[in-house]
Every structure is written in C-alpha cells, then in structure tokens.
Protein backbone atom coordinates (compact mmCIF):
# COMPACT_ATOMS: atom_id res chain seq x y z
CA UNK A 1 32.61 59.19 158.05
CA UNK A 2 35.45 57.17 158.27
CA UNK A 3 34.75 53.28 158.37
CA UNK A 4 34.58 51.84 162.26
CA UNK A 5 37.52 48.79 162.31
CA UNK A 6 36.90 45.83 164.97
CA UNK A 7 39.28 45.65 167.83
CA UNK A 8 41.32 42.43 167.94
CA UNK A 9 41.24 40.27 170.81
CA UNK A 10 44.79 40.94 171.71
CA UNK A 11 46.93 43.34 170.20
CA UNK A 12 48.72 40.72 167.74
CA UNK A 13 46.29 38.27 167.76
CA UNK A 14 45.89 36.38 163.91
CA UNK A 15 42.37 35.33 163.69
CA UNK A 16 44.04 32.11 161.69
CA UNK A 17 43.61 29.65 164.20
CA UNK A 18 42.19 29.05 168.10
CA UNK A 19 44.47 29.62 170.71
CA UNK A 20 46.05 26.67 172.27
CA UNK A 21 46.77 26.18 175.79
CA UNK A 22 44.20 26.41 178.73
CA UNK A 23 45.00 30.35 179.83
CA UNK A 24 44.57 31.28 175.95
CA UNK A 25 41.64 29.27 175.31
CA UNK A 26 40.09 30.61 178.62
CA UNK A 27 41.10 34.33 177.67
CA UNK A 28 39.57 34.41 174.35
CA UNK A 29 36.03 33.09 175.79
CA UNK A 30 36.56 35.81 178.43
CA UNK A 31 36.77 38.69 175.37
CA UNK A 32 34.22 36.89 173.36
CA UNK A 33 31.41 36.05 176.23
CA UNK A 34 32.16 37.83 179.40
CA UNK A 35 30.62 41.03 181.26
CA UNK A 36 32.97 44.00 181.37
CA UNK A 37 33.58 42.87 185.13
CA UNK A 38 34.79 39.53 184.56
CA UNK A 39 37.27 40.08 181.83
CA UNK A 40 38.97 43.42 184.21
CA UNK A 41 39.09 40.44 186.37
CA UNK A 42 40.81 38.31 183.89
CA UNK A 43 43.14 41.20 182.98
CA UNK A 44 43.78 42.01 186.60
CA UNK A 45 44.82 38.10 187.84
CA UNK A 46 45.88 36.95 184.81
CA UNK A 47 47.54 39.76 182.39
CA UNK A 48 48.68 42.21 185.48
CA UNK A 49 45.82 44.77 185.28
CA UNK A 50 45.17 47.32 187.32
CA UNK A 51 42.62 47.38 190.33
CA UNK A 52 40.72 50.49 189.62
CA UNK A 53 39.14 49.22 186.51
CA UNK A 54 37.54 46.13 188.55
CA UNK A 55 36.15 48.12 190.82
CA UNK A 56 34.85 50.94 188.66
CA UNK A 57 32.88 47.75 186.74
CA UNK A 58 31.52 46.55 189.75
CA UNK A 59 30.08 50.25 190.74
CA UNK A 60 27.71 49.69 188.78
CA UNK A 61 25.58 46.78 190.39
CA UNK A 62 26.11 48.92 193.86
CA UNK A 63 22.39 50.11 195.18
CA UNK A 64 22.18 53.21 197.77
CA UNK A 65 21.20 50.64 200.63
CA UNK A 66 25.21 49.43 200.29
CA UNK A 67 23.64 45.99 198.94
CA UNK A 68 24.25 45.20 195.39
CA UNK A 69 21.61 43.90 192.91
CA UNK A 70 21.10 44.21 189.24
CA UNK A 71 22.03 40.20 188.17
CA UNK A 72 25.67 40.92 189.70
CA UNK A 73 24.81 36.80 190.84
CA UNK A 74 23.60 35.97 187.29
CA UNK A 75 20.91 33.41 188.02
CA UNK A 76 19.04 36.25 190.79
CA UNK A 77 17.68 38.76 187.55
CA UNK A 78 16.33 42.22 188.49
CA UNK A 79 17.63 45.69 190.05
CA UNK A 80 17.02 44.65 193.93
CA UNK A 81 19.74 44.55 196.32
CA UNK A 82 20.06 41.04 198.01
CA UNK A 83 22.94 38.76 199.48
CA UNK A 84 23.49 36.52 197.15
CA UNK A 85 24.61 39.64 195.06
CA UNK A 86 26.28 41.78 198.05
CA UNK A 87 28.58 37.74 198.34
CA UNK A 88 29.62 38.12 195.34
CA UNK A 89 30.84 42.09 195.43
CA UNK A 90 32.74 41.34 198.44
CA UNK A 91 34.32 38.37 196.48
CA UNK A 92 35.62 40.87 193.84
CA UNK A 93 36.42 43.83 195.82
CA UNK A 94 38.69 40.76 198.06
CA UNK A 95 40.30 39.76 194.65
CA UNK A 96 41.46 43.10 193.92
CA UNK A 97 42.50 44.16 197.02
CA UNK A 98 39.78 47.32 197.57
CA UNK A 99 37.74 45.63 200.90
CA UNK A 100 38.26 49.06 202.74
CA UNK A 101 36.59 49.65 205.51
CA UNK A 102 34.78 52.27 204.16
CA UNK A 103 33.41 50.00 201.78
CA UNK A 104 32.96 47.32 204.70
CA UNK A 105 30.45 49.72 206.59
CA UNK A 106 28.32 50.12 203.82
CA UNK A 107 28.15 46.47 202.82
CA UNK A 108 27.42 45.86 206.53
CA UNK A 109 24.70 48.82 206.72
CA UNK A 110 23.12 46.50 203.98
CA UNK A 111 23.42 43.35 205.65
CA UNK A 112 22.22 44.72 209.30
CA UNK A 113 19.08 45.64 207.10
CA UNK A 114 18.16 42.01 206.10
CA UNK A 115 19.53 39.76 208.82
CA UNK A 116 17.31 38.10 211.48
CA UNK A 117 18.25 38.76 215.06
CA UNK A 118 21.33 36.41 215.38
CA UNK A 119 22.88 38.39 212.42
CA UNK A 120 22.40 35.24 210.04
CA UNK A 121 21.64 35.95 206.23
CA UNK A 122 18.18 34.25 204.43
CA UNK A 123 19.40 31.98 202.02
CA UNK A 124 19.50 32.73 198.15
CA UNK A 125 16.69 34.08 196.54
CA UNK A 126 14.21 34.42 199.51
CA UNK A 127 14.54 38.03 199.91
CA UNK A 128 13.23 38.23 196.08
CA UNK A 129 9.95 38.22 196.72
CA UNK A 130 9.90 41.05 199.23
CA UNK A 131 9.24 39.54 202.27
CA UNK A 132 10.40 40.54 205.55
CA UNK A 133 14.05 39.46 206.93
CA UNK A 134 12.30 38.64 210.34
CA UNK A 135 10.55 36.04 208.87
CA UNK A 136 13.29 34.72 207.02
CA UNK A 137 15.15 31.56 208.99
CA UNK A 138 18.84 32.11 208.45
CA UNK A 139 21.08 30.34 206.17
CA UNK A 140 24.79 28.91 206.86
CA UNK A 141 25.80 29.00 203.32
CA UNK A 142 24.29 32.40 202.59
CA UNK A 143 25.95 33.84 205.41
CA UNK A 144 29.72 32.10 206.17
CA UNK A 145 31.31 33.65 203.00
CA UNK A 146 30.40 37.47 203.63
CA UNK A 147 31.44 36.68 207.52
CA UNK A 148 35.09 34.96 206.40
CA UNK A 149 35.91 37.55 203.81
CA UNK A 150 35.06 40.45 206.06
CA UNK A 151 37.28 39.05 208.79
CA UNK A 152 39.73 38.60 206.24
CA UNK A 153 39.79 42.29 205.70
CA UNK A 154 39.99 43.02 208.99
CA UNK A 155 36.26 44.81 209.25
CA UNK A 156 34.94 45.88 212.22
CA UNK A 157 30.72 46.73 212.39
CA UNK A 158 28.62 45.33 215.07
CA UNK A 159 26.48 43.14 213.00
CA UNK A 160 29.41 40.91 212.25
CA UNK A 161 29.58 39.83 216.25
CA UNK A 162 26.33 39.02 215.79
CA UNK A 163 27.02 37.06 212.48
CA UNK A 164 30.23 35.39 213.63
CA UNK A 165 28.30 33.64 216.82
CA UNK A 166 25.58 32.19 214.30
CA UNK A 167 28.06 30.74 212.06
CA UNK A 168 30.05 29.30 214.67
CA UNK A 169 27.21 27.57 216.49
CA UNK A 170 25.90 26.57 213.35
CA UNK A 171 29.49 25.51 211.79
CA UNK A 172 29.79 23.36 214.81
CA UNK A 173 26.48 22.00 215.41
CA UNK A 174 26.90 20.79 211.56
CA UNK A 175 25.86 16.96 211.35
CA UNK A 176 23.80 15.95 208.26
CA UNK A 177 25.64 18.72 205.50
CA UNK A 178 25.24 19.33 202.16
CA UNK A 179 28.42 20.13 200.07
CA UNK A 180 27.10 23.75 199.71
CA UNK A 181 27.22 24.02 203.30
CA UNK A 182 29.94 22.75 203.63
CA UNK A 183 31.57 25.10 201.35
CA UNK A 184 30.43 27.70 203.32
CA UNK A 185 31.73 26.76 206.35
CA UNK A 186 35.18 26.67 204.98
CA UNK A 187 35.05 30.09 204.28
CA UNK A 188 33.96 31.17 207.59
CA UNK A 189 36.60 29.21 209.12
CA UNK A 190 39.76 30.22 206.89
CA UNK A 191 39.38 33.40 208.10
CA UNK A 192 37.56 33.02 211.60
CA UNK A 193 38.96 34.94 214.62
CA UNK A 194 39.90 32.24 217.37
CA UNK A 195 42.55 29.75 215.39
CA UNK A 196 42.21 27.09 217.36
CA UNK A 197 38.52 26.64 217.98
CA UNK A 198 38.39 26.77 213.65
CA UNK A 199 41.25 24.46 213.49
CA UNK A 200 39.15 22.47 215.73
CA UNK A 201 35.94 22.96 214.07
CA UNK A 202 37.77 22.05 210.32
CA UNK A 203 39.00 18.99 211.98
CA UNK A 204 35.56 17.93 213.11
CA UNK A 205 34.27 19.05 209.16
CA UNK A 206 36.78 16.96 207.42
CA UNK A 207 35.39 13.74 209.27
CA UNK A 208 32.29 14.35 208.69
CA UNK A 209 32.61 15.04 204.72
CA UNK A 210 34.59 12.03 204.19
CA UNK A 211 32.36 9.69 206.66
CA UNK A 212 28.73 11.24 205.16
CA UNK A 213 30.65 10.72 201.56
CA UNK A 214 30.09 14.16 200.38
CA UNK A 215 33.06 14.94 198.01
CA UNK A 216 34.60 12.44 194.96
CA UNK A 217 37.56 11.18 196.29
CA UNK A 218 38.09 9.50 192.93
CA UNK A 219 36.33 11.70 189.96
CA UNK A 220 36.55 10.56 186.19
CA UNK A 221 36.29 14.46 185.16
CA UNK A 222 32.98 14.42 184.20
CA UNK A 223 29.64 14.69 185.47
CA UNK A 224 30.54 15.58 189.09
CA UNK A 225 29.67 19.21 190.59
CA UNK A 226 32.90 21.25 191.51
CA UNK A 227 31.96 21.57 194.94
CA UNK A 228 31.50 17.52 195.67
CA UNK A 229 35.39 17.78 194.48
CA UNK A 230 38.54 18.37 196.91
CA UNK A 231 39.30 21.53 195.25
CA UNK A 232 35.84 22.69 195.97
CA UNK A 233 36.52 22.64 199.64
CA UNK A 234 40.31 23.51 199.40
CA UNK A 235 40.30 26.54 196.74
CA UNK A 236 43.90 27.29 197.93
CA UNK A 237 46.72 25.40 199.47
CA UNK A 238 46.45 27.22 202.22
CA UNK A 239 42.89 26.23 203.09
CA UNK A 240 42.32 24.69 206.35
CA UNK A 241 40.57 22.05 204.66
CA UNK A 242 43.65 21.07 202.68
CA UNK A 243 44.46 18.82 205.68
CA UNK A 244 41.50 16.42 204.52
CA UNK A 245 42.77 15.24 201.66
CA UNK A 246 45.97 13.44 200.60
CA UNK A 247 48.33 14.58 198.06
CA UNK A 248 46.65 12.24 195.31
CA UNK A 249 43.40 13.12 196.51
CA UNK A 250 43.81 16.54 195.28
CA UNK A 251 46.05 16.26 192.51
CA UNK A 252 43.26 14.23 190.61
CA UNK A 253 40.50 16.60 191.79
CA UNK A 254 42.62 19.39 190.06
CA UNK A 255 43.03 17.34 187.33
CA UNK A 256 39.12 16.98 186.80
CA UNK A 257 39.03 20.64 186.77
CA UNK A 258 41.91 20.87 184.31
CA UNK A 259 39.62 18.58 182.30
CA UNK A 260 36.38 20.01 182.82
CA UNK A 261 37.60 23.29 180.32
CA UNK A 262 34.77 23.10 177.41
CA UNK A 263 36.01 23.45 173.79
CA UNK A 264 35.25 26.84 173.64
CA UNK A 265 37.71 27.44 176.48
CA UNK A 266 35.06 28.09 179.46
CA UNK A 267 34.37 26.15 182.23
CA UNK A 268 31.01 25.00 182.91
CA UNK A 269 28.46 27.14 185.21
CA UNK A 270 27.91 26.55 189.34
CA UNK A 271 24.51 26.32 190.27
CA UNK A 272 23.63 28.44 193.39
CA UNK A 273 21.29 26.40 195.98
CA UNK A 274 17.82 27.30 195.80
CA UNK A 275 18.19 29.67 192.34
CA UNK A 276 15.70 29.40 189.66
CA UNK A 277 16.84 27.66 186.60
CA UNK A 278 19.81 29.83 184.23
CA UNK A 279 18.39 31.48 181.58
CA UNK A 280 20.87 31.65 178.30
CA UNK A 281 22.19 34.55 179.31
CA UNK A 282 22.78 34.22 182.88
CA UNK A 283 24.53 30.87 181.95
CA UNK A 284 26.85 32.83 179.94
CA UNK A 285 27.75 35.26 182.48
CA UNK A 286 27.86 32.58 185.43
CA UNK A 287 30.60 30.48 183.02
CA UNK A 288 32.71 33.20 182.70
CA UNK A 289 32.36 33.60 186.58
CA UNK A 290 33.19 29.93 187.00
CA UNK A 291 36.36 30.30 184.14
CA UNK A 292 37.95 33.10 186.18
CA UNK A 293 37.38 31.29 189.63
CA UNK A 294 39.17 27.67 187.93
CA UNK A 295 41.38 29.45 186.94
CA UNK A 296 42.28 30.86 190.14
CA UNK A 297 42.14 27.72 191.71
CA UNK A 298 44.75 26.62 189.31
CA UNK A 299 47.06 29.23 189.59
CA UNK A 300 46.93 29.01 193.45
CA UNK A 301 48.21 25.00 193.39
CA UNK A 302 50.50 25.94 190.96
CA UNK A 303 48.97 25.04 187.50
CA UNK A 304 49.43 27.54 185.28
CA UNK A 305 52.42 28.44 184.64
C-alpha cells in the first residue's frame, strides 16, 4: 500500500516559518482549526472560490422542517432545528449569493412553525428544551437578522408581514437597549422595506446608543466585546448606522479589530445572548466564525488589500 502523504496548506506553502500578514495568518488558522464550512467560506471571499461548495457544506446542518440544527451556531450542541441555527444558514447562503426563493420558503415554513402570533422569533436557546413557541415571548435580536436578510433577498412568504410589523414596533419602541439588540435592529433596518421610516428609526437608534453609552467610542483594543464597538453596529460602509459615528470614531474601532487578531491568526469568539457557556470545541468553531466575519468587516472598509 503505498504510503498516505499530508496535504500542504497551500499548494507552495514551506512549513519553515508562520505566515506573516493578517489574511495569511488568518488563512492558515482557517486550514488548521475550521469546519469544512468556514474555510469554503474563506476560499469563497477571500481566495475566489466557488459558491457551490459553501452551500453543499452547509446541506448538511439542513433538517426536513427547513430549520437547521446540528451545532451549525456552535455554542447551541445537538441535532434540533432552532433559530439561532436557521440565522446563521441564511447568513451563509446571503454570503454566497444562493438566498433563492426556493430556499426562502422552506426557511420560512420553519420559522412559521416556531413563531408566536406576531411572527416574532423566541430568543436563543429557549426552543432547546422543547417547549412550545406559544409560550415563548418573542425576541428582537433573535428575530431582526432573519427579517433584514430575507428582505434583502427579496423573499416573499406571509410570515414575514407578520415578522416585519413586530420588529418595527419593537425597533421603534426601543428605549433601554442592550448592544445585542441593538445589533439586531440594524439588520432589520438595512434592509427594511419603507426607507424613510428606517432612516428615521436609525436616526432615533444612533441617539439613543451614544446617549445610553452603549458602544466604545474610544477602545484601547482590548477587553471590549465587538459589538459595544462602531464596527459592530456598522459592519459595512454602507450601513445605515455608519451615520453615527465620525470618521475617527470608526477608523479606531477598526483598528481594535485589526488588533484584536490572536497569535495564532484567529480572532477571538462572540458570545450569543442567553447561550450556555463554549465548550472547547464550540469555541474553536465559533473563532473561526468570528475570523471570517472580521475579516469581512475589513475587507468591506477597505483593509485588506
């Protein structure tokens, strides 16, 4: 039997010395840490990949309810579809351009399933136990992304009417926030239907987040949670909540995230709201989620060149 040779990290790749530079550092952590789905993400934004293989990867988390489950949101473990997980698909399948609306009626099919009556999602991790969506109270930050990126795509389904109302009621009723919310929120609004009331409604946000102090305005690059940071709020230029911060304002929040790269070229992990602690391995695969999304944020403002 001939003798099994390891594949190199690149095709001419010497093993002499770590790669220097913050888009080799962050590739080779990719190779050596990262689920098959996060580095065919890394190949597709970052080495011109193809879409297909994203999408086959991300296949296999899919669930015949149209939800997605089995850890594709590392910190929620187990087989079971829930949103947290079904977020995060639509987040990929909007990366690599395959939000179809065939694949927009089954997420939805999902969603319709575990949604209270206004359409709004429970928040992370309290579908895990089993209980009943009708008993669930729903969450702003659980539901705002999966709203925004489907009116991004341009879905249609009845639940999202439904969904849109509660997040614009809640979006605007929004007094005493948390940064996760307003996160959220952003989303929602970036890609709501009705410009001017979310111009309106980002307006009213971006007072509120710098008079309730809830983002670092001046961060050192350590010890501060990505999303109490500009960039956290504005992931691309062309964020509505761009208009909230100043030039200088965000050039030093994308310098703390420059900064924040670990040694071994990863960036450190996000912590959903409301998940159980990481586990070793779900900390791995939620840094290698966090690398491809800095560096994303990066590219978009320009920083990688």
């Amino acid at each position: 039997m001939a003798d099994i040779a390891a594949v190199p990290l690149t095709p001419a790749s010497p093993p002499a010395s770590p790669p220097r530079g913050t888009l080799a550092r962050a590739e080779r952590f990719v190779w050596l840490t990262a689920r098959v789905l996060e580095q065919r993400l890394f190949a597709r934004h970052f080495r011109d990949g193809p879409a297909g293989p994203v999408e086959t990867a991300l296949e296999a988390y899919r669930n015949d309810d149209g939800g997605y489950g089995h850890a594709l949101e590392p910190a929620l473990r187990g087989p079971a579809s829930l949103p947290a997980h079904t977020a995060r698909a639509l987040r990929v399948l909007d990366a690599v351009g395959r939000c179809d609306a065939r694949r927009a009626e089954d997420v939805c099919r999902y969603l319709t399933s575990v949604s209270t009556a206004e359409g709004a999602l429970p928040a992370v991790g309290t579908l895990a136990s089993g209980g009943g969506a009708a008993r669930l109270p729903g969450s702003l930050s659980a539901t705002a992304p999966v709203v925004g990126l489907l009116h991004r795509n341009e879905a249609w389904h009845p639940w999202l009417f439904r969904a849109t109302d509660f997040c614009r009621q809640a979006v605007e009723s929004l007094e005493a926030a948390r940064p996760g919310d307003v996160e959220a929120a952003v989303l929602f609004l970036d890609h709501a239907p009705d410009r001017t009331r979310a111009e309106a409604a980002a307006d009213r946000l971006g007072r509120l987040v710098r008079r309730e102090r809830l983002v670092a305005l001046d961060p050192d690059g350590s010890g501060h949670a990505p999303g109490a940071l500009p960039h956290g709020y504005a992931r691309t230029p062309d964020s509505l909540a761009r208009a909230w911060f100043t030039d200088a304002e965000m050039e030093r929040s994308l310098d703390a995230l420059a900064a924040s790269q670990q040694d071994d070229g990863g960036w450190p992990a996000r912590r959903l709201p409301e998940a159980p602690d990481l586990t070793p391995g779900a900390l791995l695969e939620s840094r290698s989620i966090a690398t491809v999304e800095a560096l994303r944020t990066l590219t978009a403002y320009g920083r990688l060149v």
